[in-house]
PDB file of N, CA and C in Angstrom:
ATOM      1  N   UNK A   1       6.692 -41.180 -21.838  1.00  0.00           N
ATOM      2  CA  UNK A   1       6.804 -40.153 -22.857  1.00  0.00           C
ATOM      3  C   UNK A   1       8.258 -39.677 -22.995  1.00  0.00           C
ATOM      4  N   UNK A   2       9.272 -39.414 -21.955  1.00  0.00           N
ATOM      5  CA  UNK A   2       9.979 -39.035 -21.928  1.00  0.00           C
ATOM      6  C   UNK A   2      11.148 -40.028 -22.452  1.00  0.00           C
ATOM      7  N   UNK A   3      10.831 -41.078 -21.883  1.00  0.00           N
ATOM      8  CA  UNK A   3      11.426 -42.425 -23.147  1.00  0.00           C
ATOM      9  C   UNK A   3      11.548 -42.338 -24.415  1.00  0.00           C
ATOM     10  N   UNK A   4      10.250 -42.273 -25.061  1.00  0.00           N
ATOM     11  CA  UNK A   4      10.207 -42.624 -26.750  1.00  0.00           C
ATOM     12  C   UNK A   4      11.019 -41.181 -27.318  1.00  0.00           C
ATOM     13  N   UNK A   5      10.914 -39.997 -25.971  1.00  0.00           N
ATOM     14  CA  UNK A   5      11.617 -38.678 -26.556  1.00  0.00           C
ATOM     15  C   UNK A   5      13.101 -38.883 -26.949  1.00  0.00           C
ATOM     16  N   UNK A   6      13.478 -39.540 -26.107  1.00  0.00           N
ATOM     17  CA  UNK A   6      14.929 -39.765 -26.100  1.00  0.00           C
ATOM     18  C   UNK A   6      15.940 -40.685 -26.623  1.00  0.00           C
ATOM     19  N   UNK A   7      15.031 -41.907 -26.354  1.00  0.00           N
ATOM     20  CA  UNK A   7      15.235 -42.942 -28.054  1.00  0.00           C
ATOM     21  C   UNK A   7      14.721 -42.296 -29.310  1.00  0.00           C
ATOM     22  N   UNK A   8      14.031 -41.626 -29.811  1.00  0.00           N
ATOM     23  CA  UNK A   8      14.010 -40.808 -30.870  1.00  0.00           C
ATOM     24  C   UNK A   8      15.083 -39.731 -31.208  1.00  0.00           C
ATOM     25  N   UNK A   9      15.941 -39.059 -30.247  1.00  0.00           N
ATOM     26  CA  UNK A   9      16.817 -37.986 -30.368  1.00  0.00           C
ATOM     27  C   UNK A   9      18.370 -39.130 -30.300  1.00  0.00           C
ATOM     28  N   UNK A  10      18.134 -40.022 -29.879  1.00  0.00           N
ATOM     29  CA  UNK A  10      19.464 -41.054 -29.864  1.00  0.00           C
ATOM     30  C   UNK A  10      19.464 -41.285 -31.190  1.00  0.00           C
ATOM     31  N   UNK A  11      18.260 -42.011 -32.133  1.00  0.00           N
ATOM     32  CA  UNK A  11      18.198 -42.554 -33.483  1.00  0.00           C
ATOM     33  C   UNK A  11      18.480 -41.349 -33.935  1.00  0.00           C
ATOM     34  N   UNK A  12      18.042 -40.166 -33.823  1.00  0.00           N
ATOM     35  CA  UNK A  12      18.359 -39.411 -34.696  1.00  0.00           C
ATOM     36  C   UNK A  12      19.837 -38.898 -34.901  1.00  0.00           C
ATOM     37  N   UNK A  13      20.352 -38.735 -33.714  1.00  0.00           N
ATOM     38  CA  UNK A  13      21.997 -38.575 -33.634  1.00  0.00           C
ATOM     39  C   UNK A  13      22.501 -39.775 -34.279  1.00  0.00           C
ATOM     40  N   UNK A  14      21.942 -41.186 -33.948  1.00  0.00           N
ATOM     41  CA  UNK A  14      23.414 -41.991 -34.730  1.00  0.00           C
ATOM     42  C   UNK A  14      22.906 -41.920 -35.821  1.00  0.00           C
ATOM     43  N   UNK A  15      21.739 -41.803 -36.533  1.00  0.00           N
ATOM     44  CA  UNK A  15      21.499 -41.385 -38.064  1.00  0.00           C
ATOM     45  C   UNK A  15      22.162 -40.697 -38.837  1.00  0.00           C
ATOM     46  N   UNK A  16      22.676 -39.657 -37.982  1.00  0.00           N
ATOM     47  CA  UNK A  16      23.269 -37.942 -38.635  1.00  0.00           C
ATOM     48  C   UNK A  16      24.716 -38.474 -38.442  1.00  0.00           C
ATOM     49  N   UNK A  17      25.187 -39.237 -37.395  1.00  0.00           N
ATOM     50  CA  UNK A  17      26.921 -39.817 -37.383  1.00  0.00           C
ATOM     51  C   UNK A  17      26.986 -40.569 -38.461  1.00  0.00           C
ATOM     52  N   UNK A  18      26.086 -41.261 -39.036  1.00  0.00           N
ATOM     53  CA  UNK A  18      26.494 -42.707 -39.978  1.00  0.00           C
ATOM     54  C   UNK A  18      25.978 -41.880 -41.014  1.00  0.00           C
ATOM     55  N   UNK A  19      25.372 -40.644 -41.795  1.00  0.00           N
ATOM     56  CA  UNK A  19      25.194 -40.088 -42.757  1.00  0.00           C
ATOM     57  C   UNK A  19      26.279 -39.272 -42.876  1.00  0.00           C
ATOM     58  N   UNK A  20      27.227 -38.622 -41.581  1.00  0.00           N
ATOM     59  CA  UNK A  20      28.536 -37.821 -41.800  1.00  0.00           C
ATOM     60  C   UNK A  20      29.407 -39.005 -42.656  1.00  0.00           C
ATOM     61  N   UNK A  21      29.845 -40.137 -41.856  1.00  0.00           N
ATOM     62  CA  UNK A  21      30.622 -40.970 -41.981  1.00  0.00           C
ATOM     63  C   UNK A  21      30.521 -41.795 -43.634  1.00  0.00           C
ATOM     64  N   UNK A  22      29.230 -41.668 -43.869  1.00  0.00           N
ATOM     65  CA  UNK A  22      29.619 -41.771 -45.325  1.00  0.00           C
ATOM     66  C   UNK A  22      29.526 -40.929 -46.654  1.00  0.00           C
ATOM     67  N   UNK A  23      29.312 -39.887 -45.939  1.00  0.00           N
ATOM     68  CA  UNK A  23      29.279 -38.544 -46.654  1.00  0.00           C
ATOM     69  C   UNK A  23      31.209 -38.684 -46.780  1.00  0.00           C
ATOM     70  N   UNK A  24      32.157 -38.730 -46.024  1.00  0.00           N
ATOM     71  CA  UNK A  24      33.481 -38.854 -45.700  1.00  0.00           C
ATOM     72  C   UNK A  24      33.686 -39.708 -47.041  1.00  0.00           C
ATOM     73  N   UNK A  25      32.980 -41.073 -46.481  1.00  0.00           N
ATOM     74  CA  UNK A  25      33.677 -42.236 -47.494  1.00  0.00           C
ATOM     75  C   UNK A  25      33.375 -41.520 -48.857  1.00  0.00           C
ATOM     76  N   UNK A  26      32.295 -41.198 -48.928  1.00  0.00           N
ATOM     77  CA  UNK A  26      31.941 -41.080 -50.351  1.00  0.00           C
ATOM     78  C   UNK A  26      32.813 -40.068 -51.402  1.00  0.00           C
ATOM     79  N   UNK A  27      32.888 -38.693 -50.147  1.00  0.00           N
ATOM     80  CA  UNK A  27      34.445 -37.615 -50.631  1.00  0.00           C
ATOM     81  C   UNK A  27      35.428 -38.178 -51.033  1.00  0.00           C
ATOM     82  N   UNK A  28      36.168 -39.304 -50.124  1.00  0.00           N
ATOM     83  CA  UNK A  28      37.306 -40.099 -50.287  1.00  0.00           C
ATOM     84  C   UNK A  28      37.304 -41.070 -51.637  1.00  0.00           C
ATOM     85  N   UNK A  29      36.146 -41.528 -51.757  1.00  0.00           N
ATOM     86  CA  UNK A  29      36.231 -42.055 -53.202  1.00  0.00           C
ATOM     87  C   UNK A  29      36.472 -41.874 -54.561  1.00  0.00           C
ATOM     88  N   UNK A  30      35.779 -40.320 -54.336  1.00  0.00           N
ATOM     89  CA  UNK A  30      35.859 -39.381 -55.398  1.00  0.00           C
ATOM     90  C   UNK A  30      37.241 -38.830 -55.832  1.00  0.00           C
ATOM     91  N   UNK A  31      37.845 -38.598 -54.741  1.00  0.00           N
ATOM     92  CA  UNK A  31      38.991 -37.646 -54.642  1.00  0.00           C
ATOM     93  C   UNK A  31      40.219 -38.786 -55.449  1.00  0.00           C
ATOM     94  N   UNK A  32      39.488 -40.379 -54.658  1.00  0.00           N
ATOM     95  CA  UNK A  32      40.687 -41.502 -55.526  1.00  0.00           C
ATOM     96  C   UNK A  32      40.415 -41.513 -56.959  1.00  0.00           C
ATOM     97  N   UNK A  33      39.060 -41.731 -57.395  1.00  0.00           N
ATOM     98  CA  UNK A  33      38.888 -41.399 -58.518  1.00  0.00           C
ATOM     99  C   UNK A  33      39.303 -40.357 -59.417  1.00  0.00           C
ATOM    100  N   UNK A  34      39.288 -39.180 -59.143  1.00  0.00           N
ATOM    101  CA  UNK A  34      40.185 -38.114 -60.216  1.00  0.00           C
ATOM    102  C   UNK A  34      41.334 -38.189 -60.277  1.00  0.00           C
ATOM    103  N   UNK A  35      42.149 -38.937 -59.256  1.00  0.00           N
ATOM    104  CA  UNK A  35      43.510 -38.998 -58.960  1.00  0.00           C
ATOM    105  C   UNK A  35      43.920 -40.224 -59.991  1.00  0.00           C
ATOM    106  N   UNK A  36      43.057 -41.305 -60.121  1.00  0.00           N
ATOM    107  CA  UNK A  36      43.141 -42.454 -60.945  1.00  0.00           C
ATOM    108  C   UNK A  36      42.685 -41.978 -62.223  1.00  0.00           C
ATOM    109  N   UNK A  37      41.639 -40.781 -62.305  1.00  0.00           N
ATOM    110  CA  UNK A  37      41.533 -40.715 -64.308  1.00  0.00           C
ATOM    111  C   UNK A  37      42.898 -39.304 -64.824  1.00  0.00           C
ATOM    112  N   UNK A  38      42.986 -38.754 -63.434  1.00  0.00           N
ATOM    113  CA  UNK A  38      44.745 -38.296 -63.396  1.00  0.00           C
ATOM    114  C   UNK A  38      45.484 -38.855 -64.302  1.00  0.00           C
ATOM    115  N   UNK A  39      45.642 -40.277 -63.715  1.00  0.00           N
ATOM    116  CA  UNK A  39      47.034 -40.958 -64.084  1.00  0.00           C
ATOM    117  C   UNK A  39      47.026 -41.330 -65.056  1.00  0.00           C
ATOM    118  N   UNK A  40      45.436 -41.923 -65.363  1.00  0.00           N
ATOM    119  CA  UNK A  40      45.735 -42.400 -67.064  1.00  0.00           C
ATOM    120  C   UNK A  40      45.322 -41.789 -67.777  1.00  0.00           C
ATOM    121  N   UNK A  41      44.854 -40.214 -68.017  1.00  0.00           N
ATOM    122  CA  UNK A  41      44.603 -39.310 -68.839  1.00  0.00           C
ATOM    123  C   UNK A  41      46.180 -38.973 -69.319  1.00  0.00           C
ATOM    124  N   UNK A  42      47.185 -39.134 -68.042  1.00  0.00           N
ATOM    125  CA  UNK A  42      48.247 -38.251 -68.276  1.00  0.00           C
ATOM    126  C   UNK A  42      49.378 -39.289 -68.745  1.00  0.00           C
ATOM    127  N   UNK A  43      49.802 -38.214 -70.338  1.00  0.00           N
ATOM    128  CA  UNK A  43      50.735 -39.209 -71.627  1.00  0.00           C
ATOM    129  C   UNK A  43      52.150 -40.028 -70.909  1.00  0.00           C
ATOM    130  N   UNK A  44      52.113 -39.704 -69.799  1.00  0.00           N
ATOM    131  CA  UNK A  44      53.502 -40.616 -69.133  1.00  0.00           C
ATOM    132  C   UNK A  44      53.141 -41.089 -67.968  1.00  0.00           C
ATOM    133  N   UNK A  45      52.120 -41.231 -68.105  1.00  0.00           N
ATOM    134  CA  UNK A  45      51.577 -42.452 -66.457  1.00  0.00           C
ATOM    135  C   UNK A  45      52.128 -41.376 -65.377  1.00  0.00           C
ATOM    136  N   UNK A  46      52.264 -42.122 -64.432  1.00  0.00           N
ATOM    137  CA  UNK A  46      52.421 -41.599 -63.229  1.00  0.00           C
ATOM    138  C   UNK A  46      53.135 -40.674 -62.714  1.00  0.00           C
ATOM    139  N   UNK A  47      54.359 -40.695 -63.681  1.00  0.00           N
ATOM    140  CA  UNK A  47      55.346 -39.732 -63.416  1.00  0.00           C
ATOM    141  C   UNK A  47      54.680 -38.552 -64.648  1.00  0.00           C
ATOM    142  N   UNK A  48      54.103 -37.719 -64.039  1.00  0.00           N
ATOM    143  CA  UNK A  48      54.032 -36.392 -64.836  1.00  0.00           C
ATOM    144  C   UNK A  48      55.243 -35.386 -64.639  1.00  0.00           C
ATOM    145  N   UNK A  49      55.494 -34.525 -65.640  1.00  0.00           N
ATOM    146  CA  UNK A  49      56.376 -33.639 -65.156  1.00  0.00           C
ATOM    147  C   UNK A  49      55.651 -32.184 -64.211  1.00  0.00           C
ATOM    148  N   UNK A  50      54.448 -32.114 -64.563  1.00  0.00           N
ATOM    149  CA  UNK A  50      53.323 -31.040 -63.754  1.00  0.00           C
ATOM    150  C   UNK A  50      53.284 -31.566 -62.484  1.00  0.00           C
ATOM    151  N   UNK A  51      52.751 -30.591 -61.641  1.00  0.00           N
ATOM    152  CA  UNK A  51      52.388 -30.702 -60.227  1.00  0.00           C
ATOM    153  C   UNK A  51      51.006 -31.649 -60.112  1.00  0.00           C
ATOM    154  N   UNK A  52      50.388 -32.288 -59.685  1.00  0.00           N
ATOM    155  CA  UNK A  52      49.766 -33.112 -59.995  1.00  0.00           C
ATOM    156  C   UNK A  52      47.890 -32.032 -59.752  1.00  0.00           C
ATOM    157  N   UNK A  53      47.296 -32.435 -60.632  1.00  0.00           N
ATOM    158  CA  UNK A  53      46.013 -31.290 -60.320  1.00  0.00           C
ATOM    159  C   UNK A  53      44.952 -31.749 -59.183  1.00  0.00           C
ATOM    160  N   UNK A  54      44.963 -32.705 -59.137  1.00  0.00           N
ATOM    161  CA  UNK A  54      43.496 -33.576 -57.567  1.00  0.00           C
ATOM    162  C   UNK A  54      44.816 -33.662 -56.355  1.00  0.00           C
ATOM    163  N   UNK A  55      43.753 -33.765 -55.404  1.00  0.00           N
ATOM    164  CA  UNK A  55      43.877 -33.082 -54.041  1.00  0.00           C
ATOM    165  C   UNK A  55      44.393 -34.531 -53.670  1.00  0.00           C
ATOM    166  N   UNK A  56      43.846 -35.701 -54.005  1.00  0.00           N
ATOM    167  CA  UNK A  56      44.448 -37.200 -54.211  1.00  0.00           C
ATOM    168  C   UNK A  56      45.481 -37.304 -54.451  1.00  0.00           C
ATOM    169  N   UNK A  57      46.239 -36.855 -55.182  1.00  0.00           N
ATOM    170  CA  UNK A  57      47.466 -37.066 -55.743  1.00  0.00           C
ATOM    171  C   UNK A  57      48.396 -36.459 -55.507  1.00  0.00           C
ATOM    172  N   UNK A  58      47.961 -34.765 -55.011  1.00  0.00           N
ATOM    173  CA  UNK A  58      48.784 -34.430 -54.185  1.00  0.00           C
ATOM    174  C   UNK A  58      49.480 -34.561 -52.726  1.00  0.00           C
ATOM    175  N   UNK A  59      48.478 -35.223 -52.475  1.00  0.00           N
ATOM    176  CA  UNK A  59      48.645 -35.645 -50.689  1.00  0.00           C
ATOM    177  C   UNK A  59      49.398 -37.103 -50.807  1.00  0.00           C
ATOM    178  N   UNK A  60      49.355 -38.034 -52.014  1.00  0.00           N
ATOM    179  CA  UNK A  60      49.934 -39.156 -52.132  1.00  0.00           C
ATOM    180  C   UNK A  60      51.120 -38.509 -52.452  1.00  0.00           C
ATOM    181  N   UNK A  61      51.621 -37.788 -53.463  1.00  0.00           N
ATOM    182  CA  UNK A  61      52.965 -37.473 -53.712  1.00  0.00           C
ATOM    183  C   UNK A  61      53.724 -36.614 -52.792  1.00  0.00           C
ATOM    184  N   UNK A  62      52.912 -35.543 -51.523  1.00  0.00           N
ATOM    185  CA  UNK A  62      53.595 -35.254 -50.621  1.00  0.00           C
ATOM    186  C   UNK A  62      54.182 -36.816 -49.625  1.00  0.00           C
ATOM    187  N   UNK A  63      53.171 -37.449 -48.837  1.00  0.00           N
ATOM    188  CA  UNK A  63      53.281 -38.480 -48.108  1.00  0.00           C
ATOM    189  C   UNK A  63      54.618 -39.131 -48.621  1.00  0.00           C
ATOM    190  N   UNK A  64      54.682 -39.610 -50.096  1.00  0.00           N
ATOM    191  CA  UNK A  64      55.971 -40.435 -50.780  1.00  0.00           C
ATOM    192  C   UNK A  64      57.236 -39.288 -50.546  1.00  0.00           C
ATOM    193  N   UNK A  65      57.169 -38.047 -50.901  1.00  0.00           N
ATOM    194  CA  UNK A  65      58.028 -37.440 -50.317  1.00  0.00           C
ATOM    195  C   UNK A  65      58.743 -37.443 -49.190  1.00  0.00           C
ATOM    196  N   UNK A  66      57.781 -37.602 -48.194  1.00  0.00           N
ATOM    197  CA  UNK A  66      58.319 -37.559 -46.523  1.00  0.00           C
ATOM    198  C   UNK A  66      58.602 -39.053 -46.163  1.00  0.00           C
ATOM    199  N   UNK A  67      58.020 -39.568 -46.529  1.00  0.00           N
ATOM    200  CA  UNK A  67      58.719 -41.069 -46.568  1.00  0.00           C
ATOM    201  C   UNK A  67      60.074 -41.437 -46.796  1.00  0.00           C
ATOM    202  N   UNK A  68      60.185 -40.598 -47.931  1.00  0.00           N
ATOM    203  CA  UNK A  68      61.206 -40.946 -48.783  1.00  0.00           C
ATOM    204  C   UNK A  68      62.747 -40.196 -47.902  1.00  0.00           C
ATOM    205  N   UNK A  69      62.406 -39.132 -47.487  1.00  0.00           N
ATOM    206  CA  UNK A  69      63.054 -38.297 -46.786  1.00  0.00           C
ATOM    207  C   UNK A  69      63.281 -38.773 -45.450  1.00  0.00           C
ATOM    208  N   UNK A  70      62.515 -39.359 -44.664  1.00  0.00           N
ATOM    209  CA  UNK A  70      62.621 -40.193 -43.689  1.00  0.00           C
ATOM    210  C   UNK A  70      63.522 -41.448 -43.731  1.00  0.00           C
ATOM    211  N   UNK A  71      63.260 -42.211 -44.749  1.00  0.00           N
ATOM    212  CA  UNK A  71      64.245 -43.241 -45.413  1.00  0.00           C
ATOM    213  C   UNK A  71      65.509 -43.041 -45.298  1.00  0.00           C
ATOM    214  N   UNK A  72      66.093 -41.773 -45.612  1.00  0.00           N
ATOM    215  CA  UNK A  72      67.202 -41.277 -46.123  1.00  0.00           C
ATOM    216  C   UNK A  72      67.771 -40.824 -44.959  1.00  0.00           C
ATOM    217  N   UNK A  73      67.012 -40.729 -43.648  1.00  0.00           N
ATOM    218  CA  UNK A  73      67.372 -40.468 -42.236  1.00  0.00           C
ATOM    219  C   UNK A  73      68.032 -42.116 -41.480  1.00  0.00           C
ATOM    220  N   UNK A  74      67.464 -43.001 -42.380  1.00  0.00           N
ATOM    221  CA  UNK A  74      67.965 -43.856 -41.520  1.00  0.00           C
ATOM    222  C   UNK A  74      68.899 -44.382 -41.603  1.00  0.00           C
ATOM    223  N   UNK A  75      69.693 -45.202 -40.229  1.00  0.00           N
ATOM    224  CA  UNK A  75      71.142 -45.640 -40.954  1.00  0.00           C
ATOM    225  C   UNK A  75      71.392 -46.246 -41.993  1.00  0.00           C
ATOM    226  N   UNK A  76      72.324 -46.095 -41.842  1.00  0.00           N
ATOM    227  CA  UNK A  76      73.146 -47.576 -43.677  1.00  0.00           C
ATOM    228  C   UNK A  76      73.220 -48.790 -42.957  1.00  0.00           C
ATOM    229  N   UNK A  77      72.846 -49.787 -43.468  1.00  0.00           N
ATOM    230  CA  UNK A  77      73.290 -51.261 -42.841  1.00  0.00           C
ATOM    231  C   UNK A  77      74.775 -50.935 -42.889  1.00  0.00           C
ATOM    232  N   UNK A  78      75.074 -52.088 -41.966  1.00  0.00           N
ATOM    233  CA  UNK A  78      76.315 -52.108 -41.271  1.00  0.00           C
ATOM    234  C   UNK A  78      76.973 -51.118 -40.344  1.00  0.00           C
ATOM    235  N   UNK A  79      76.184 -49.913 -39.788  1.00  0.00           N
ATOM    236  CA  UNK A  79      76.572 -48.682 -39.383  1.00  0.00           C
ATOM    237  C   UNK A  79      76.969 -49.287 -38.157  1.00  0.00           C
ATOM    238  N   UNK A  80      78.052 -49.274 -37.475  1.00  0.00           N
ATOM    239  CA  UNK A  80      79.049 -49.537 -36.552  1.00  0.00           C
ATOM    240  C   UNK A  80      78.450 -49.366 -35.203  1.00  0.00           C
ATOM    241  N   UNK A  81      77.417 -47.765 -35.359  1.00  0.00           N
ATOM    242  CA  UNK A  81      76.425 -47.644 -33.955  1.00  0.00           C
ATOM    243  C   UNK A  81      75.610 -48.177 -34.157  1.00  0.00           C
ATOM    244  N   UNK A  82      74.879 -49.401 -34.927  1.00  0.00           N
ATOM    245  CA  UNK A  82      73.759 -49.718 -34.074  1.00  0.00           C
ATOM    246  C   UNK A  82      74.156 -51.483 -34.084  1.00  0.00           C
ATOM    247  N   UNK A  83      74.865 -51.913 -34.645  1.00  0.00           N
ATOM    248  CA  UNK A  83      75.534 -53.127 -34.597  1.00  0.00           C
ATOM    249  C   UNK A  83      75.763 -53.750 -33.258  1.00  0.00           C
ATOM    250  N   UNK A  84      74.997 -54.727 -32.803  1.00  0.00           N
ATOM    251  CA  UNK A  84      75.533 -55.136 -31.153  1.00  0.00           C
ATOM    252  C   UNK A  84      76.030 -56.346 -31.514  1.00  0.00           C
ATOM    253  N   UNK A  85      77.483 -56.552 -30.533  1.00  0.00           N
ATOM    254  CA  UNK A  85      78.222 -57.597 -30.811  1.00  0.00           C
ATOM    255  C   UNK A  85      77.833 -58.772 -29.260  1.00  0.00           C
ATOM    256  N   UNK A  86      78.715 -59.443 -28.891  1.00  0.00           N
ATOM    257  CA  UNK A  86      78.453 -60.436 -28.094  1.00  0.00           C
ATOM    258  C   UNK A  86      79.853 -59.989 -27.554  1.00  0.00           C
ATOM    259  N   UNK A  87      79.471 -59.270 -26.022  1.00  0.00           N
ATOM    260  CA  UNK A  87      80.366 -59.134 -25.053  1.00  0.00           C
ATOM    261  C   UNK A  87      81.214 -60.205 -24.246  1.00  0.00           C
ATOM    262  N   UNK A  88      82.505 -60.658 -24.493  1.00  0.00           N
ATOM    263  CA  UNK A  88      82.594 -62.351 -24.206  1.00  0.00           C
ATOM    264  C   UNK A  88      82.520 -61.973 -22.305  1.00  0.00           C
ATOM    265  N   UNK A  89      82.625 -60.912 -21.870  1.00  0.00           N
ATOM    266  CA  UNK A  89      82.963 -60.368 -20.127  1.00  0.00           C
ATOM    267  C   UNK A  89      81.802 -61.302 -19.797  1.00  0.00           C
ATOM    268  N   UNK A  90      80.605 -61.231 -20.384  1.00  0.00           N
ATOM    269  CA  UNK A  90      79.262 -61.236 -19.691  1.00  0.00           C
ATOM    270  C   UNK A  90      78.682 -61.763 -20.064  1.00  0.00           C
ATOM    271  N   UNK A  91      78.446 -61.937 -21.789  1.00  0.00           N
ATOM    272  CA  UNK A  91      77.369 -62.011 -22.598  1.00  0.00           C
ATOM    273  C   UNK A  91      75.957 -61.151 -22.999  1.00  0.00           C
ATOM    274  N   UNK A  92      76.368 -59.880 -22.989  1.00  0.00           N
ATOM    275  CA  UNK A  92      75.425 -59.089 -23.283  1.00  0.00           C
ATOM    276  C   UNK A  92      76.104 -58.807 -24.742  1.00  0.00           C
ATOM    277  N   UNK A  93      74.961 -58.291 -25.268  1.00  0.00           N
ATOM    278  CA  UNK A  93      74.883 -57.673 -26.452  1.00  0.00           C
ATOM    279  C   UNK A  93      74.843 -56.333 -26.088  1.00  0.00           C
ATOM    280  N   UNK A  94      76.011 -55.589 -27.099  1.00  0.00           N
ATOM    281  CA  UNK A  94      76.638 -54.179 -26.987  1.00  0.00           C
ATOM    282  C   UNK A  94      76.678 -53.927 -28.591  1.00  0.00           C
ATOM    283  N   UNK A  95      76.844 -52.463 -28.747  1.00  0.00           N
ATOM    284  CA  UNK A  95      77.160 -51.766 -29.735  1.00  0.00           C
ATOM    285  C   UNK A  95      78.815 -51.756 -29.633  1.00  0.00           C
ATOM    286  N   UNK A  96      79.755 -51.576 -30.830  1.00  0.00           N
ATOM    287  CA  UNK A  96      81.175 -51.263 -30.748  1.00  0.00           C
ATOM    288  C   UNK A  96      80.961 -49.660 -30.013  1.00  0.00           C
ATOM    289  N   UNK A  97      80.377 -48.695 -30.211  1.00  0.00           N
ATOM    290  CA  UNK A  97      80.557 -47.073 -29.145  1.00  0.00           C
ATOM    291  C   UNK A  97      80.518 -47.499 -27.610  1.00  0.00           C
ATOM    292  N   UNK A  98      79.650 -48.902 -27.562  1.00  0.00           N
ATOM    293  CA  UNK A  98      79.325 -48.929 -25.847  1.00  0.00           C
ATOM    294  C   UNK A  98      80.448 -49.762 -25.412  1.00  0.00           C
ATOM    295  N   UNK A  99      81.050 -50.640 -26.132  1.00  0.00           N
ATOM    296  CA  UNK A  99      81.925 -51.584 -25.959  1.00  0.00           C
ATOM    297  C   UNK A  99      83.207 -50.734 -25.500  1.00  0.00           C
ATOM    298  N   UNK A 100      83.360 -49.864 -26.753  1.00  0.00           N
ATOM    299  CA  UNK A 100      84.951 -49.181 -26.540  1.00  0.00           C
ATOM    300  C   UNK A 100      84.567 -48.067 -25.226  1.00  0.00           C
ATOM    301  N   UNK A 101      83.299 -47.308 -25.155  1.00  0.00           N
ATOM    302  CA  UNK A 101      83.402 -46.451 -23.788  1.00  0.00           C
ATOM    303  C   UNK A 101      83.654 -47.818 -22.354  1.00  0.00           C
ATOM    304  N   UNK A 102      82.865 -49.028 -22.399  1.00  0.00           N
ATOM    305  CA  UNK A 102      83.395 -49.119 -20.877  1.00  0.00           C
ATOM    306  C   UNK A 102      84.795 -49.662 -21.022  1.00  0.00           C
ATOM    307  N   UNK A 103      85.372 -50.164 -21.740  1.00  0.00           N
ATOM    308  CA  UNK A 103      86.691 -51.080 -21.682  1.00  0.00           C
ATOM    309  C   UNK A 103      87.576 -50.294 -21.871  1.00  0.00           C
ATOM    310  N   UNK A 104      87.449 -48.771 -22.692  1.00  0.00           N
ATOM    311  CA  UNK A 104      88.919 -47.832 -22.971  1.00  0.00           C
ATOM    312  C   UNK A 104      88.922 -46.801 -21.091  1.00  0.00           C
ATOM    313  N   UNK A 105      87.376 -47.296 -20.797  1.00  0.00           N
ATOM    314  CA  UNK A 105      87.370 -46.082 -19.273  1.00  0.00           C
ATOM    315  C   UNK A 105      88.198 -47.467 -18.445  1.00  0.00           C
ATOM    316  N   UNK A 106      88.086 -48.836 -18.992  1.00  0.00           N
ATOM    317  CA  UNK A 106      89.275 -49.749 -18.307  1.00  0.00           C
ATOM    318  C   UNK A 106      90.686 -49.968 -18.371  1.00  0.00           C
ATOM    319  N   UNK A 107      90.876 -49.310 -19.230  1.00  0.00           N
ATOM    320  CA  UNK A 107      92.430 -48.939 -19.936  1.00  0.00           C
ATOM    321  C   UNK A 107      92.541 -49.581 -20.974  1.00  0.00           C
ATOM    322  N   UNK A 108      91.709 -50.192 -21.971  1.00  0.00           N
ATOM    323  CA  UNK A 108      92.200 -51.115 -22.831  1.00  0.00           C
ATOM    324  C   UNK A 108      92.617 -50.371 -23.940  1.00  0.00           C
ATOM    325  N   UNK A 109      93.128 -50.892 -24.734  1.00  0.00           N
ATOM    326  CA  UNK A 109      93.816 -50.346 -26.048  1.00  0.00           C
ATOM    327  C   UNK A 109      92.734 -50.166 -27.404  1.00  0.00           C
ATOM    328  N   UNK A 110      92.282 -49.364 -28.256  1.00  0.00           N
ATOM    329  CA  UNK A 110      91.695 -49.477 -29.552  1.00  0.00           C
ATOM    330  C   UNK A 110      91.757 -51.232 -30.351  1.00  0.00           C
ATOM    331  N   UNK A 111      93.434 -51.291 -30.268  1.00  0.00           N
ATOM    332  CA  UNK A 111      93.979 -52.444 -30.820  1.00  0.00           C
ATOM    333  C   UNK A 111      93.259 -54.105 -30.162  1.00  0.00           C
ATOM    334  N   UNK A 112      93.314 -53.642 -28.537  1.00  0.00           N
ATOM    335  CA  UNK A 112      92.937 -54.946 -27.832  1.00  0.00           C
ATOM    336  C   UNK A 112      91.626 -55.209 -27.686  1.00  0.00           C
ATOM    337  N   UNK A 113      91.084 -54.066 -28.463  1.00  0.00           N
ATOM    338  CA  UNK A 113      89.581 -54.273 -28.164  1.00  0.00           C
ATOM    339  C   UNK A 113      88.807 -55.023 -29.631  1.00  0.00           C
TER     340      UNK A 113
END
């Protein structure tokens, strides 16, 4: 008895997890959907000049924001610190900042380096 009690309260829990879980999906669909009759209701596509009205579109245009802002954190190609050259002493690979700290703490010159 105490069996069929408890396989019955198990089915019933993963019943109620897999009815949350697409209760979720189903929100999430919706939310893409207004965000998509958004875009093509609105006379300049994607780029509106308004704040965008679905909760979809706002969370996509924050996210592209911080992305974008993140982007703009990272170096420039060719940036001198993260560039590793080929140390001929050893053969390690160095940055020019790590190169010139151990060889100028050796006396070398800017020029000879």
């Amino acid at each position: 008895d105490d069996q069929r009690r408890c396989g019955a309260e198990g089915k019933a829990a993963c019943q109620h997890f897999v009815a949350c879980q697409l209760q979720r999906q189903v929100a999430i669909l919706e939310s893409q959907e207004e965000g998509y009759r958004e875009v093509c209701d609105a006379p300049d596509g994607i780029f509106q000049a308004a704040w965008p009205r679905t909760e979809y579109r706002r969370s996509m245009l924050e996210h592209q924001m911080r992305e974008d802002e993140r982007k703009r954190q990272l170096p420039q190609p060719g940036d001198e610190t993260f560039i590793k050259r080929v140390d001929p002493a050893d053969g390690a690979a160095r940055t020019k900042p790590e190169l010139q700290q151990i060889y100028t703490a050796q006396g070398w010159s800017e020029q000879e380096l």
